[in-house]
C-alpha atoms as a PDB file:
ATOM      1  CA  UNK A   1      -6.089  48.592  47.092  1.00  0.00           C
ATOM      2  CA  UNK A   2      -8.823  51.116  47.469  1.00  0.00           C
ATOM      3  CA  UNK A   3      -9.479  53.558  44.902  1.00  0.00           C
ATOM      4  CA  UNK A   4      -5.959  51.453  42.949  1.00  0.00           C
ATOM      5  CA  UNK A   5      -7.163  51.480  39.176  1.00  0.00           C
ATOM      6  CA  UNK A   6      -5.370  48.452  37.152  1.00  0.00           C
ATOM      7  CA  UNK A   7      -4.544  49.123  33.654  1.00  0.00           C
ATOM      8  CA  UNK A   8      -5.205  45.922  31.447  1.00  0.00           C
ATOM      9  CA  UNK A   9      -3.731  45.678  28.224  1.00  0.00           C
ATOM     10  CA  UNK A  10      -5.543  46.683  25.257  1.00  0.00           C
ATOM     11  CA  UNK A  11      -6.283  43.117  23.025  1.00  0.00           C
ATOM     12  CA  UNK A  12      -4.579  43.252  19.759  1.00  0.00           C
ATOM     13  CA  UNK A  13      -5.162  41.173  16.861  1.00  0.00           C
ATOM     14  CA  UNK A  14      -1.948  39.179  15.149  1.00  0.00           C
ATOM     15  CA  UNK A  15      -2.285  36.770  11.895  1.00  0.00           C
ATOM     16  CA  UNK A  16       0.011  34.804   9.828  1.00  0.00           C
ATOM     17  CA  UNK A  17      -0.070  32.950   6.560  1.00  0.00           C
ATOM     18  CA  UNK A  18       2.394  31.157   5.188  1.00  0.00           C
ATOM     19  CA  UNK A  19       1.832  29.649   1.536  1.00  0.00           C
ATOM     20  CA  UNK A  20       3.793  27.581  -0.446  1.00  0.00           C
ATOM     21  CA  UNK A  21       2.478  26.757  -4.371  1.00  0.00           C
ATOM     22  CA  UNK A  22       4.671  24.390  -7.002  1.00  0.00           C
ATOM     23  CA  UNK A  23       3.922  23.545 -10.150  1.00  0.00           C
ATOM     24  CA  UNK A  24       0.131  24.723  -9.528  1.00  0.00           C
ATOM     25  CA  UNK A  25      -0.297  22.208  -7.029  1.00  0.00           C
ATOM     26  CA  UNK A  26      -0.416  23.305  -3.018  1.00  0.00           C
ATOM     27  CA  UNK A  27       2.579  21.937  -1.093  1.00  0.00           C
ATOM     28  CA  UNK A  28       1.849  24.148   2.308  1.00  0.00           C
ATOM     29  CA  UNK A  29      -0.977  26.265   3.845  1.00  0.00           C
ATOM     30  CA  UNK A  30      -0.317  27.520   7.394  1.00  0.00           C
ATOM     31  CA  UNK A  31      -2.692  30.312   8.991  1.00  0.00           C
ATOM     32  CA  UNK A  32      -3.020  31.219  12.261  1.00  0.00           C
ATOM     33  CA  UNK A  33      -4.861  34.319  14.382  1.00  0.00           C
ATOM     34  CA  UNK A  34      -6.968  36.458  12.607  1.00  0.00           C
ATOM     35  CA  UNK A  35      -5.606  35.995   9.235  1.00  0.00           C
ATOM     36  CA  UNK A  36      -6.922  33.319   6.899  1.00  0.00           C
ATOM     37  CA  UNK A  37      -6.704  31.954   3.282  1.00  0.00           C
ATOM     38  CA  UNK A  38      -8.961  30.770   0.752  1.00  0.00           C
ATOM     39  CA  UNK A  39      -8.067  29.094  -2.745  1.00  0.00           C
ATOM     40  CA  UNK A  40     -12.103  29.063  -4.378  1.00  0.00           C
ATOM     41  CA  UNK A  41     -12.376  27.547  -7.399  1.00  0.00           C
ATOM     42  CA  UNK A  42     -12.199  30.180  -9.754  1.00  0.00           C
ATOM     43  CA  UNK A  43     -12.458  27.401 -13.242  1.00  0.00           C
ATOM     44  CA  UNK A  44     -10.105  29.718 -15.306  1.00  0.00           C
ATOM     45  CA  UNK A  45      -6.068  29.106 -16.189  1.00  0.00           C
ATOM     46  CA  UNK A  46      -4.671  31.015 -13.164  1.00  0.00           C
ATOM     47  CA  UNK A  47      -5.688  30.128  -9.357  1.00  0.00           C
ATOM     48  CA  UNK A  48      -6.518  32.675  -6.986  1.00  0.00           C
ATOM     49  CA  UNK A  49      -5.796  32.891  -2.999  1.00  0.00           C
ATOM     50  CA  UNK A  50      -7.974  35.291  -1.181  1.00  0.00           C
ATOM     51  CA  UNK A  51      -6.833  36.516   2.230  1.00  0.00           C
ATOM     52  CA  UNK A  52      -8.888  37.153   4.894  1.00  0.00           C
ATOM     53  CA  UNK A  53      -8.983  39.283   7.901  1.00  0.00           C
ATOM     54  CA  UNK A  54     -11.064  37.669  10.806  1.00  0.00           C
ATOM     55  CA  UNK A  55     -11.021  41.038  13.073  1.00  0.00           C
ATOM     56  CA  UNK A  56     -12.578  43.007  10.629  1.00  0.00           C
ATOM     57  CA  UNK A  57      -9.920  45.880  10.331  1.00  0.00           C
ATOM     58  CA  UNK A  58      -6.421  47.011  11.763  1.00  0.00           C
ATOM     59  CA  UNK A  59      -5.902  48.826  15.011  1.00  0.00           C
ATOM     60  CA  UNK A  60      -2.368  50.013  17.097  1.00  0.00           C
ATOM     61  CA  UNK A  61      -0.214  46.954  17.872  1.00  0.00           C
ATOM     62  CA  UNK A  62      -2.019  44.398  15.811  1.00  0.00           C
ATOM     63  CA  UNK A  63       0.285  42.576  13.669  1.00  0.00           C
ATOM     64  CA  UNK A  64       0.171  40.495  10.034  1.00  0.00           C
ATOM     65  CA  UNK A  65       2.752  38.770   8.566  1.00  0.00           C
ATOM     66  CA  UNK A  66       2.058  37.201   4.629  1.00  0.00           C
ATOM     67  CA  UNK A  67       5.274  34.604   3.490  1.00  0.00           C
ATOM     68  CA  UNK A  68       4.483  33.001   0.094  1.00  0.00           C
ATOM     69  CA  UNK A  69       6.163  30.912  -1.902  1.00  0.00           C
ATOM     70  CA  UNK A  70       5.362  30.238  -5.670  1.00  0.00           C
ATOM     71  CA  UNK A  71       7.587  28.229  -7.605  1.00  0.00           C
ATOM     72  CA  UNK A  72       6.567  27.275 -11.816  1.00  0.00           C
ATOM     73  CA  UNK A  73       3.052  28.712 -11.225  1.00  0.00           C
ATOM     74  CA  UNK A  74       0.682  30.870 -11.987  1.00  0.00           C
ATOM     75  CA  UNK A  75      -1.404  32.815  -8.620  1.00  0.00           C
ATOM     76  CA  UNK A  76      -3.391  35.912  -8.600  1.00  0.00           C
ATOM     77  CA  UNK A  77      -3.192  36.391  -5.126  1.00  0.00           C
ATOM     78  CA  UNK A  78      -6.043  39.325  -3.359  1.00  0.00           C
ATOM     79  CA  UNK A  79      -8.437  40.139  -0.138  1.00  0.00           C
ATOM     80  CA  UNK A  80     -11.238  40.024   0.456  1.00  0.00           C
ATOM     81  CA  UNK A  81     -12.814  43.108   0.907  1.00  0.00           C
ATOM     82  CA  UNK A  82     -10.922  46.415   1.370  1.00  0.00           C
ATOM     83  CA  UNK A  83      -8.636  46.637   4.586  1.00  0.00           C
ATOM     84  CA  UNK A  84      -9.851  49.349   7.096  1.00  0.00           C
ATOM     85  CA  UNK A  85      -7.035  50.942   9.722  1.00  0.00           C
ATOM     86  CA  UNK A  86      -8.797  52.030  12.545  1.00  0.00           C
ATOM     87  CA  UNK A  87      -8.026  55.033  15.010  1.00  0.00           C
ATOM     88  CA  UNK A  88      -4.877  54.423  17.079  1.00  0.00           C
ATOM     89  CA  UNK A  89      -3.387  56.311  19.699  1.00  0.00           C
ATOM     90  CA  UNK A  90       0.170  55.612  19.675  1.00  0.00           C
ATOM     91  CA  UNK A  91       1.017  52.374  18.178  1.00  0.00           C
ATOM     92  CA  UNK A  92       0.563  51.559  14.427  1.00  0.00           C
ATOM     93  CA  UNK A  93      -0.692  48.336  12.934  1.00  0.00           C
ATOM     94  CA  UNK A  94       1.834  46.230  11.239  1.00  0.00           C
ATOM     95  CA  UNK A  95       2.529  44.176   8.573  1.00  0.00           C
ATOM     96  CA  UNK A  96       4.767  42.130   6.461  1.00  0.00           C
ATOM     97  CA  UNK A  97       4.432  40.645   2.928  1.00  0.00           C
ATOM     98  CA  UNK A  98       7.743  38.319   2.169  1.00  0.00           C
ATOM     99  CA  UNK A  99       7.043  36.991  -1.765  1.00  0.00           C
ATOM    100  CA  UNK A 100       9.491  34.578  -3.315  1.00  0.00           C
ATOM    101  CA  UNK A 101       8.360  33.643  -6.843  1.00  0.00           C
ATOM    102  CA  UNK A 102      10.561  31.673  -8.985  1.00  0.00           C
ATOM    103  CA  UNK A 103      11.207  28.575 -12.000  1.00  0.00           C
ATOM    104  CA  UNK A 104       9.039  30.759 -14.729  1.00  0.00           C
ATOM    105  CA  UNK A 105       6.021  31.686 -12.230  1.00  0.00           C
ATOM    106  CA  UNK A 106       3.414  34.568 -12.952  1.00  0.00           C
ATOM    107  CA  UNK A 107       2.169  35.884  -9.694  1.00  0.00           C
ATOM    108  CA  UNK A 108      -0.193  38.706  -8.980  1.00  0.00           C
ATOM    109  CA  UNK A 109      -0.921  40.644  -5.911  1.00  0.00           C
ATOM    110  CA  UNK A 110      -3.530  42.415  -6.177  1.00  0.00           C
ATOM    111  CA  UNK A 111      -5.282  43.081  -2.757  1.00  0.00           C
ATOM    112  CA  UNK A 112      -8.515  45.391  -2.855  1.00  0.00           C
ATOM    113  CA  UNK A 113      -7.979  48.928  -1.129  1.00  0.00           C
ATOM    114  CA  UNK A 114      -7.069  49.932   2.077  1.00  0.00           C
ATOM    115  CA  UNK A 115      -8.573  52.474   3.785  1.00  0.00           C
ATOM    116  CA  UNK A 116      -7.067  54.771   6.510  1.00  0.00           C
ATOM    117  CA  UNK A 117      -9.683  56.260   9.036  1.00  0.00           C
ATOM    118  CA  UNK A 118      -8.382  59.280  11.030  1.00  0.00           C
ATOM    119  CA  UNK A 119      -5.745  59.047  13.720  1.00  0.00           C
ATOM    120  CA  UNK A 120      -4.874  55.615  11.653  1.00  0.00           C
ATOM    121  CA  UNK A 121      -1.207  54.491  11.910  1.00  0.00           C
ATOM    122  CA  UNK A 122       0.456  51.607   9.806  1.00  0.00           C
ATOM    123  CA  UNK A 123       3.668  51.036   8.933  1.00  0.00           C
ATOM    124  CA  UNK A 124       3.495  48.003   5.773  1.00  0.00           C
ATOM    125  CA  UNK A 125       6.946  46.224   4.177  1.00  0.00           C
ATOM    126  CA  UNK A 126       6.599  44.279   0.932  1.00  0.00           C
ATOM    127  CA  UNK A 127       9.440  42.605  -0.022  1.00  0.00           C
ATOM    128  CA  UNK A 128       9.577  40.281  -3.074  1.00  0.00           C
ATOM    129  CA  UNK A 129      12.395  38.042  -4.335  1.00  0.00           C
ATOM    130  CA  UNK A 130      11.652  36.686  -8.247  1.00  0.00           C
ATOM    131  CA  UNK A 131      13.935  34.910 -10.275  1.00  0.00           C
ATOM    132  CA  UNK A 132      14.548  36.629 -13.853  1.00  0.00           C
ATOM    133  CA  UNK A 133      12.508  34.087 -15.729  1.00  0.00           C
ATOM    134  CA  UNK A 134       9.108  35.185 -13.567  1.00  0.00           C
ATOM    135  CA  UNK A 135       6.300  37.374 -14.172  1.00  0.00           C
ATOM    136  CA  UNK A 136       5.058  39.991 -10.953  1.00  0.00           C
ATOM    137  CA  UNK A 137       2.551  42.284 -10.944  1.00  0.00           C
ATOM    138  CA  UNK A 138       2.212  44.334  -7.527  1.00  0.00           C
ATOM    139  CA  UNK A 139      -0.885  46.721  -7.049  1.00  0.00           C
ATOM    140  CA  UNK A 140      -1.722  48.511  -3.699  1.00  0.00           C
ATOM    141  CA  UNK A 141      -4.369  51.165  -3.618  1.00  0.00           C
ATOM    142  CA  UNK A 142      -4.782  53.550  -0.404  1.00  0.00           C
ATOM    143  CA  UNK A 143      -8.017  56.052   0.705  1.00  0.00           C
ATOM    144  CA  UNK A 144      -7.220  58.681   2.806  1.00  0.00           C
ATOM    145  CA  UNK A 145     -10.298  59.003   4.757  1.00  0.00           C
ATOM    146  CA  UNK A 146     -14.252  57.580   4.614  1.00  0.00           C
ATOM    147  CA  UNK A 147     -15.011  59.450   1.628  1.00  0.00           C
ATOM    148  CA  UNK A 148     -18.493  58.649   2.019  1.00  0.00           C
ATOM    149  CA  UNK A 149     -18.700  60.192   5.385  1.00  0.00           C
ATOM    150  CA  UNK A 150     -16.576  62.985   4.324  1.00  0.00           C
ATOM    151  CA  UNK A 151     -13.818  62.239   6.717  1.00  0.00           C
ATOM    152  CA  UNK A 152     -10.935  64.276   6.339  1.00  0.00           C
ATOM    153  CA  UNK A 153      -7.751  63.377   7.784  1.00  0.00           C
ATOM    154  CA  UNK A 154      -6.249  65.746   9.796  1.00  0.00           C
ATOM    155  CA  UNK A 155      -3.791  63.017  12.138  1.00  0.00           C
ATOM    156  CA  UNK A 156      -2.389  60.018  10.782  1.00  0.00           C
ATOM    157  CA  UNK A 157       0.905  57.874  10.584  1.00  0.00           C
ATOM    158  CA  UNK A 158       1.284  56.022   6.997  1.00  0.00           C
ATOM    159  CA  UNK A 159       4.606  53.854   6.452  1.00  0.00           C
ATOM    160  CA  UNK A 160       5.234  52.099   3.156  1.00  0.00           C
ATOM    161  CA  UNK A 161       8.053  50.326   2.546  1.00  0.00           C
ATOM    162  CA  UNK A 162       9.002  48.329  -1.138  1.00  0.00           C
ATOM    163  CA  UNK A 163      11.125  46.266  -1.921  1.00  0.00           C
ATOM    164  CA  UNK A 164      11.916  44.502  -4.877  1.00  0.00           C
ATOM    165  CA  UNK A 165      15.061  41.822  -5.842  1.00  0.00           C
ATOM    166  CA  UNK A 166      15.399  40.699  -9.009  1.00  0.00           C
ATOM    167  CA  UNK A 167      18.232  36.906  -8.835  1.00  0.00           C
ATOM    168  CA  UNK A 168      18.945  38.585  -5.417  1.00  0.00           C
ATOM    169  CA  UNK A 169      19.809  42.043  -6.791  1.00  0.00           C
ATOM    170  CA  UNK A 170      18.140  44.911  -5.494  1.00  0.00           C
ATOM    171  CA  UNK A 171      16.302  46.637  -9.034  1.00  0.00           C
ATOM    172  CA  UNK A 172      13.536  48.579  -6.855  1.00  0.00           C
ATOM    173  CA  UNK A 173      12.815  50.372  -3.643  1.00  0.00           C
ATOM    174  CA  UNK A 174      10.305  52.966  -2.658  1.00  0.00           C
ATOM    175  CA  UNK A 175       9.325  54.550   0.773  1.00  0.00           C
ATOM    176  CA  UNK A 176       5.924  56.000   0.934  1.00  0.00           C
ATOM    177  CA  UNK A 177       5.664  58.438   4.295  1.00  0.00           C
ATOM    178  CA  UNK A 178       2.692  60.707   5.410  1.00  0.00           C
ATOM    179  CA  UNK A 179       2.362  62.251   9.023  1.00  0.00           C
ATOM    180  CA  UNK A 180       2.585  65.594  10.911  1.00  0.00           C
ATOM    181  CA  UNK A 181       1.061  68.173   9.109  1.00  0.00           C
ATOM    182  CA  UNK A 182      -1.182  65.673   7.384  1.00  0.00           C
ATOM    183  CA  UNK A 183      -3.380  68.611   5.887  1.00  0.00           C
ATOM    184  CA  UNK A 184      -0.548  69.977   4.215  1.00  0.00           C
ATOM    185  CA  UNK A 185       0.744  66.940   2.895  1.00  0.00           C
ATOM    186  CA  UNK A 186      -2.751  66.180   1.756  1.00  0.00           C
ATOM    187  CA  UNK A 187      -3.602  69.336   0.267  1.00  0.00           C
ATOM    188  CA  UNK A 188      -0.376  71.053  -1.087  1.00  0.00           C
ATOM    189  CA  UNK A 189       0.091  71.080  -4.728  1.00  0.00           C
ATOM    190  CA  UNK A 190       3.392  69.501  -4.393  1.00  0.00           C
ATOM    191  CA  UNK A 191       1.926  66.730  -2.323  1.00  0.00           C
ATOM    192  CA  UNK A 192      -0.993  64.928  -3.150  1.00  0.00           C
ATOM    193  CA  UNK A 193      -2.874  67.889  -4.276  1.00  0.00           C
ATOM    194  CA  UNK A 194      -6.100  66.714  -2.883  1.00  0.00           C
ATOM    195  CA  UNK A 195      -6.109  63.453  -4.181  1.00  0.00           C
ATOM    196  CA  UNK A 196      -8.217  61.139  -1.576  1.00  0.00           C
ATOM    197  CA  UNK A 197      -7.061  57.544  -3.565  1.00  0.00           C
ATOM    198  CA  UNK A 198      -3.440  56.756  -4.749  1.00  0.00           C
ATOM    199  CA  UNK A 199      -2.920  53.527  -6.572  1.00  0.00           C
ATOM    200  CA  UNK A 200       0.908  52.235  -7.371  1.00  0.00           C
ATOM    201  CA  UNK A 201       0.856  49.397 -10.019  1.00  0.00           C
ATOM    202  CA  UNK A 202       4.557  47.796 -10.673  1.00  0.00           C
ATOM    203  CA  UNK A 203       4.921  45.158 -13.305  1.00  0.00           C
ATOM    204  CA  UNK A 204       8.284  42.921 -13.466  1.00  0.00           C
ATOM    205  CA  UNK A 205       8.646  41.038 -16.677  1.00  0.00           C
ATOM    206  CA  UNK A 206       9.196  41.123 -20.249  1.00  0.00           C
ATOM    207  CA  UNK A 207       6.468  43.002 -21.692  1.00  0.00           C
ATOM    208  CA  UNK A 208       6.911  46.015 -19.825  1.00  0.00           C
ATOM    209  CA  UNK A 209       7.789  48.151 -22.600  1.00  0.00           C
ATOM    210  CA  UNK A 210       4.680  46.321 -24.814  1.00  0.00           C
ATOM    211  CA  UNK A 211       2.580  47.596 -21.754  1.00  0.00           C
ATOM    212  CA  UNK A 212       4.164  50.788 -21.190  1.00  0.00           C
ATOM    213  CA  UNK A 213       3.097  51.748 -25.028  1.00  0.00           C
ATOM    214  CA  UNK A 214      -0.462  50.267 -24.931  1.00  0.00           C
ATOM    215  CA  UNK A 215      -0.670  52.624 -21.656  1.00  0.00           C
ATOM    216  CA  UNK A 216       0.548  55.218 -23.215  1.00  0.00           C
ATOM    217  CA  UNK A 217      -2.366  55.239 -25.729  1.00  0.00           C
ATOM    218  CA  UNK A 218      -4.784  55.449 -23.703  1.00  0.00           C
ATOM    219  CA  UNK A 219      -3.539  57.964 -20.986  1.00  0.00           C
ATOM    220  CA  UNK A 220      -6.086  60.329 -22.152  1.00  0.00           C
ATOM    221  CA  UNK A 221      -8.384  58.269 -21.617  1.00  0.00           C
ATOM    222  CA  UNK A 222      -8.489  58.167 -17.721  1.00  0.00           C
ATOM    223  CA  UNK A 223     -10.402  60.987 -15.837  1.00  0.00           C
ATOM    224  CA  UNK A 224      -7.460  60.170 -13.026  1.00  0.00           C
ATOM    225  CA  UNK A 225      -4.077  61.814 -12.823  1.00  0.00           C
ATOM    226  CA  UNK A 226      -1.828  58.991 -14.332  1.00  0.00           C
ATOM    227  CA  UNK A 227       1.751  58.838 -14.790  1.00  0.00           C
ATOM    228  CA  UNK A 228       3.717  55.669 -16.466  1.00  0.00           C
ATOM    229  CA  UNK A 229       7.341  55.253 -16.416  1.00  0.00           C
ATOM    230  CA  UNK A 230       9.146  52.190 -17.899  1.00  0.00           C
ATOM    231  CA  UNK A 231      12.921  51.245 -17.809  1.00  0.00           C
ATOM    232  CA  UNK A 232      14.917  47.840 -16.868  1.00  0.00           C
ATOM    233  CA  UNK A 233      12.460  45.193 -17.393  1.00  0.00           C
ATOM    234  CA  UNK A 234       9.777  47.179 -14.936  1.00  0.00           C
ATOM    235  CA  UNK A 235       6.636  49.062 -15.273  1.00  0.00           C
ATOM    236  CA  UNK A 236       5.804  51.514 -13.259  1.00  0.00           C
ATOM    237  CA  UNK A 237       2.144  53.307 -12.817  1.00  0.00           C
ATOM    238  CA  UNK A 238       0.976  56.102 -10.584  1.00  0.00           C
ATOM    239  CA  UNK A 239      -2.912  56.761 -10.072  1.00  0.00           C
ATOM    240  CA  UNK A 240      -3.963  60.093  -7.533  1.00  0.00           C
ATOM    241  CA  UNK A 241      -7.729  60.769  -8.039  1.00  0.00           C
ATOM    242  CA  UNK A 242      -9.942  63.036  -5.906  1.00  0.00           C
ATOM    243  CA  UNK A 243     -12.741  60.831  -6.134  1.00  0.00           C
ATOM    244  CA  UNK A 244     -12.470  57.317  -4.562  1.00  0.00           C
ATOM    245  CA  UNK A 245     -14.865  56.228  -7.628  1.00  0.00           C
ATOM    246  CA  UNK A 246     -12.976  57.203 -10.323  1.00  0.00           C
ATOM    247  CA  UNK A 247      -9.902  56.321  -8.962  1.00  0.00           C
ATOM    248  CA  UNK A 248     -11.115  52.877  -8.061  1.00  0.00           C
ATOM    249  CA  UNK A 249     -12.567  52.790 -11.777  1.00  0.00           C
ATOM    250  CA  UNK A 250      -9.822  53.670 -13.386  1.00  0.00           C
ATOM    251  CA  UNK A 251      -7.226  51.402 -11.595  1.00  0.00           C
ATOM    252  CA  UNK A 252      -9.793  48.699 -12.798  1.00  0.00           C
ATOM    253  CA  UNK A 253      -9.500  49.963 -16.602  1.00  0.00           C
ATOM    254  CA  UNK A 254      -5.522  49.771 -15.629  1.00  0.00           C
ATOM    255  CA  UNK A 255      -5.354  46.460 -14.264  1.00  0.00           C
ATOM    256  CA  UNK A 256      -7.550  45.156 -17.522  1.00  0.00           C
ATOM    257  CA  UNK A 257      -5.359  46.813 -19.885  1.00  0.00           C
ATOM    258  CA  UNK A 258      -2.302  45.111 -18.159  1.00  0.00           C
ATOM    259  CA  UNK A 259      -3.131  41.718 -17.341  1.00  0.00           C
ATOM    260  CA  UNK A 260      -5.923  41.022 -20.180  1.00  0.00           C
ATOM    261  CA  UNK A 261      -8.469  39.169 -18.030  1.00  0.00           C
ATOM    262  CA  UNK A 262     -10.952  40.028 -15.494  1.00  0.00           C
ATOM    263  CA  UNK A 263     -10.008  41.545 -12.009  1.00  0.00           C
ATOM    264  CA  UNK A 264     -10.803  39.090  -9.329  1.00  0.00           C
ATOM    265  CA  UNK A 265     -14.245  37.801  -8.655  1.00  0.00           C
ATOM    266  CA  UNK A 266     -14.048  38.662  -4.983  1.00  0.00           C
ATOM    267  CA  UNK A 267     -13.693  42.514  -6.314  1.00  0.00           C
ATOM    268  CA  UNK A 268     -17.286  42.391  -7.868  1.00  0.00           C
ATOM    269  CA  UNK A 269     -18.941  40.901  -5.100  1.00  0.00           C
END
């Protein structure tokens, strides 16, 4: 055994939540690794849950997995602070959102940012199953790099996967991919054209053409580049912003317009 080096296994961090809601009342909480869940006491009309993230950030081979359930209620569900994917040499960091929200619920998931140092790799599914009488609003912001280090990425892995069913019919999809030539991607007019911060906003319900036009009123409005597309029942809103603080402004002015309340308190803290 001399001079034998033994290669332990890198630790990895897993989570899972599993959350059931009905009729505004909690029927199940299950959590378990790294991943937690709070329900604060918010003393307003809609409840919020707040996930949690124990390891403090997202490396190769740790895995999440999110399963709700919300049946004739009304959740705001969000994070606690803004998710942070950490350098990773080969694997990426996974995880899984599985949302079921039926009987004339109004969820929101609204998690703060997440932000991708370089070398990052994740590969995220959401996949949400509403009944036509529901109400969902989906918002996911990324930042590609520590803007306030000046980061640039020049490696990373980024896989974003959406799904959407609508009484078990498929009525959206979307696939989100950036690796390789990262730079290029990054940079190139026809890519991101610089932008550091992309938010994706997707409302499901039946005042997306109301919203769509009290967007489109405002458009000017928004230092960000903004586009807004509406058709079937679903709202769709696109935010690419060199600046992280405009960006991150701006998809607050969004969210406002849209929902008509306050963004979570956890985002202000």
């Amino acid at each position: 055994m001399d001079g034998a080096t033994i290669q332990q296994p890198l630790q990895r961090a897993t989570g899972n939540i599993r959350l059931s809601v009905n009729g505004n009342r909690l029927e199940r909480l299950y959590q378990s690794g790294s991943a937690k869940l709070l329900m604060p006491r918010t003393h307003r009309d809609v409840a919020e849950a707040v996930l949690i993230n124990t390891a403090g950030g997202m490396t190769g081979g740790d895995k999440y997995r999110n399963d709700l359930i919300i049946k004739g209620s009304q959740l705001t569900v969000t994070s606690q602070t803004a998710e942070r994917i950490y350098k990773s040499n080969r694997e990426a960091a996974q995880v899984s959102t599985l949302l079921n929200v039926s009987e004339q619920s109004i969820m929101h998931w609204l998690p703060q940012e997440t932000i991708f140092f370089n070398k990052a790799r994740l590969s995220r599914d959401i996949e949400l199953h509403m009944s036509s009488d529901s109400e969902c609003l989906i918002s996911e912001t990324i930042i590609l790099g520590r803007y306030a280090m000046g980061e640039n990425l020049s490696d990373c892995s980024i896989k974003d996967n959406w799904r959407i069913y609508r009484d078990a019919k498929l009525i959206h999809t979307e696939a989100l991919r950036i690796k390789e030539d990262v730079s290029r991607v990054l940079h190139s007019p026809t890519g991101l054209g610089g932008a550091r911060i992309l938010t994706t906003i997707l409302y499901l319900g039946p005042k997306s053409e109301q919203l769509a036009e009290r967007l489109g009123r405002t458009l000017n409005q928004y230092p960000s580049n903004l586009g807004i597309s509406c058709w079937n029942g679903k709202l769709v809103v696109r935010l690419a912003a060199q600046e992280v603080s405009t960006g991150k402004e701006d998809t607050v002015a969004l969210l406002w317009e849209i929902r008509q309340r306050d963004i979570p308190r956890v985002w202000q803290t």
